[in-house]
Protein backbone atom coordinates (compact mmCIF):
# COMPACT_ATOMS: atom_id res chain seq x y z
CA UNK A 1 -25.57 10.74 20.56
CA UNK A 2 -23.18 9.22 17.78
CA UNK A 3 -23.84 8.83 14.69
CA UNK A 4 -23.85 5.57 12.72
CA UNK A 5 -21.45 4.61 10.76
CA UNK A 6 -22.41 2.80 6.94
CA UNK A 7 -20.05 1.33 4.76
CA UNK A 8 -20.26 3.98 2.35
CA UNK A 9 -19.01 6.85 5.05
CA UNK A 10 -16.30 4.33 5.48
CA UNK A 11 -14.82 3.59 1.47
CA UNK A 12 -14.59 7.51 1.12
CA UNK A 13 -12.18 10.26 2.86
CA UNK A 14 -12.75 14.09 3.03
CA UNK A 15 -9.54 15.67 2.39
CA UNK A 16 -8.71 19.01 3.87
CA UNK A 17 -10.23 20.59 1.22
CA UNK A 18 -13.61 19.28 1.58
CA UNK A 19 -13.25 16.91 -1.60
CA UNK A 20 -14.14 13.08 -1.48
CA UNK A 21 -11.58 10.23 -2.33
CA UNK A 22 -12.05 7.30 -2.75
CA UNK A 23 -9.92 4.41 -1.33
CA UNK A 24 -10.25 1.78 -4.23
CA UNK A 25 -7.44 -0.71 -4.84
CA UNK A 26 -5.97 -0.84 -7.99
CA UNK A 27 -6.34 -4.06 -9.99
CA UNK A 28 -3.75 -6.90 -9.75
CA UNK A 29 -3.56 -5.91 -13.76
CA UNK A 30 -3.46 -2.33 -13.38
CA UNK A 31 -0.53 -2.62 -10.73
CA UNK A 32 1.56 -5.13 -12.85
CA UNK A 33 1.34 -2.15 -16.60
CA UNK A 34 2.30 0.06 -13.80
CA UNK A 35 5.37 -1.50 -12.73
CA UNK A 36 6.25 -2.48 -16.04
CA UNK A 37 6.24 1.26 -17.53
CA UNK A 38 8.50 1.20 -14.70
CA UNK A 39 11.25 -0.01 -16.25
CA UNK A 40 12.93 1.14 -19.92
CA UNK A 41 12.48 -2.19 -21.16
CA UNK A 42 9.46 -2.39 -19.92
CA UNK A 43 8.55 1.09 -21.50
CA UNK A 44 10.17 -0.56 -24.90
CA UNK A 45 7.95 -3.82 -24.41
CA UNK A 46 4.55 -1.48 -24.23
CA UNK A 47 5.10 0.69 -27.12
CA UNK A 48 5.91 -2.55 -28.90
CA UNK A 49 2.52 -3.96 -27.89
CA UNK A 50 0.37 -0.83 -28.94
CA UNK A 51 2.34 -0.75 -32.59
CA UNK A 52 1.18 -4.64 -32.96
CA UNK A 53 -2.57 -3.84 -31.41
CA UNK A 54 -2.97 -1.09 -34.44
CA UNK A 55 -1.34 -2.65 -37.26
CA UNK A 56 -3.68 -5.41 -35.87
CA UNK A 57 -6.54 -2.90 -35.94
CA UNK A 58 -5.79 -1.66 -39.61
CA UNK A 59 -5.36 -5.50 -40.73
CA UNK A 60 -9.13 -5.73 -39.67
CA UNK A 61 -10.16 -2.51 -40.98
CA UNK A 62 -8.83 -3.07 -44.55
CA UNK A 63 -9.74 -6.40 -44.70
CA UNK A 64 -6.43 -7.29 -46.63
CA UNK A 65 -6.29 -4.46 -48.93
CA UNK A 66 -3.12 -3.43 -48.87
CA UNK A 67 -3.67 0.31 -50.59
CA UNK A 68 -6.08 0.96 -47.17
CA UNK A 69 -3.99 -0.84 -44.95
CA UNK A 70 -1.02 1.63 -45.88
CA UNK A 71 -3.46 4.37 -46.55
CA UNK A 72 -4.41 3.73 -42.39
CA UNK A 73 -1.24 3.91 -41.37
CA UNK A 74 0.24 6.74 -42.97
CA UNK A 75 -2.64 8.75 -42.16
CA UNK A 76 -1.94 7.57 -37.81
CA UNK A 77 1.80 8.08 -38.07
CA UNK A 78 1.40 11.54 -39.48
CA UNK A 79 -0.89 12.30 -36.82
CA UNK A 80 1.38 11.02 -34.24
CA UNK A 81 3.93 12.94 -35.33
CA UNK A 82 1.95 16.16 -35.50
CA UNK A 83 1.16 15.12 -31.67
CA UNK A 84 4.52 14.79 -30.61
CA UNK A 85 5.49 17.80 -32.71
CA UNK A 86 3.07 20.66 -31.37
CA UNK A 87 3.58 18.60 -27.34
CA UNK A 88 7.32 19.66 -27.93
CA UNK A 89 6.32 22.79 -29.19
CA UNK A 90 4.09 23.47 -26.80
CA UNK A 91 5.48 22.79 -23.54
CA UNK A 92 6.45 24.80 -20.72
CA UNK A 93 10.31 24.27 -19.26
C-alpha cells in the first residue's frame, strides 16, 4: 500500500540527520542585496546606505535638535566601535 503524498511532505527534505529543510526560494530582492554584497563596490554602496538610513533615523528621533542628534550619534559610533573592537579581540585564527 503507498502512502499519499501532500504538498507539505513535498516543500520539506529530511536530511541525513533526520532534520527538516525547507526548499523556499529566496526573494527576487533578497537575491539581488546578495549579489550586490558580492562585489566591493557593492559592499561600499551598502554600508553607504545603512550610514544614510540612521542619520535618517536620528534626524527623526531628535526632531531637529542638533545637541540630540549628535548626542545619538556619538553614543552609536562608540558602540560600533566597541563591537568591532572586542569581534577583533575576540576571534579565533
Amino acid at each position: 500500500m503507498a502512502a499519499k503524498t501532500t504538498s507539505k511532505n513535498q516543500s520539506t527534505r529530511t536530511t541525513p540527520t533526520g532534520a527538516r529543510r525547507s526548499r523556499r526560494r529566496k526573494s527576487t530582492f533578497f537575491s539581488f542585496l546578495e549579489l550586490v554584497a558580492l562585489t566591493f563596490w557593492g559592499r561600499i554602496f551598502l554600508v553607504l546606505l545603512i550610514i544614510a538610513f540612521v542619520a535618517l533615523i536620528n534626524i527623526a528621533i531628535s526632531k531637529n535638535q542638533y545637541d540630540l542628534f549628535f548626542r545619538l550619534t556619538g553614543i552609536e559610533l562608540v558602540l560600533v566601535a566597541v563591537f568591532f573592537w572586542l569581534r577583533f579581540l575576540l576571534r579565533k585564527n
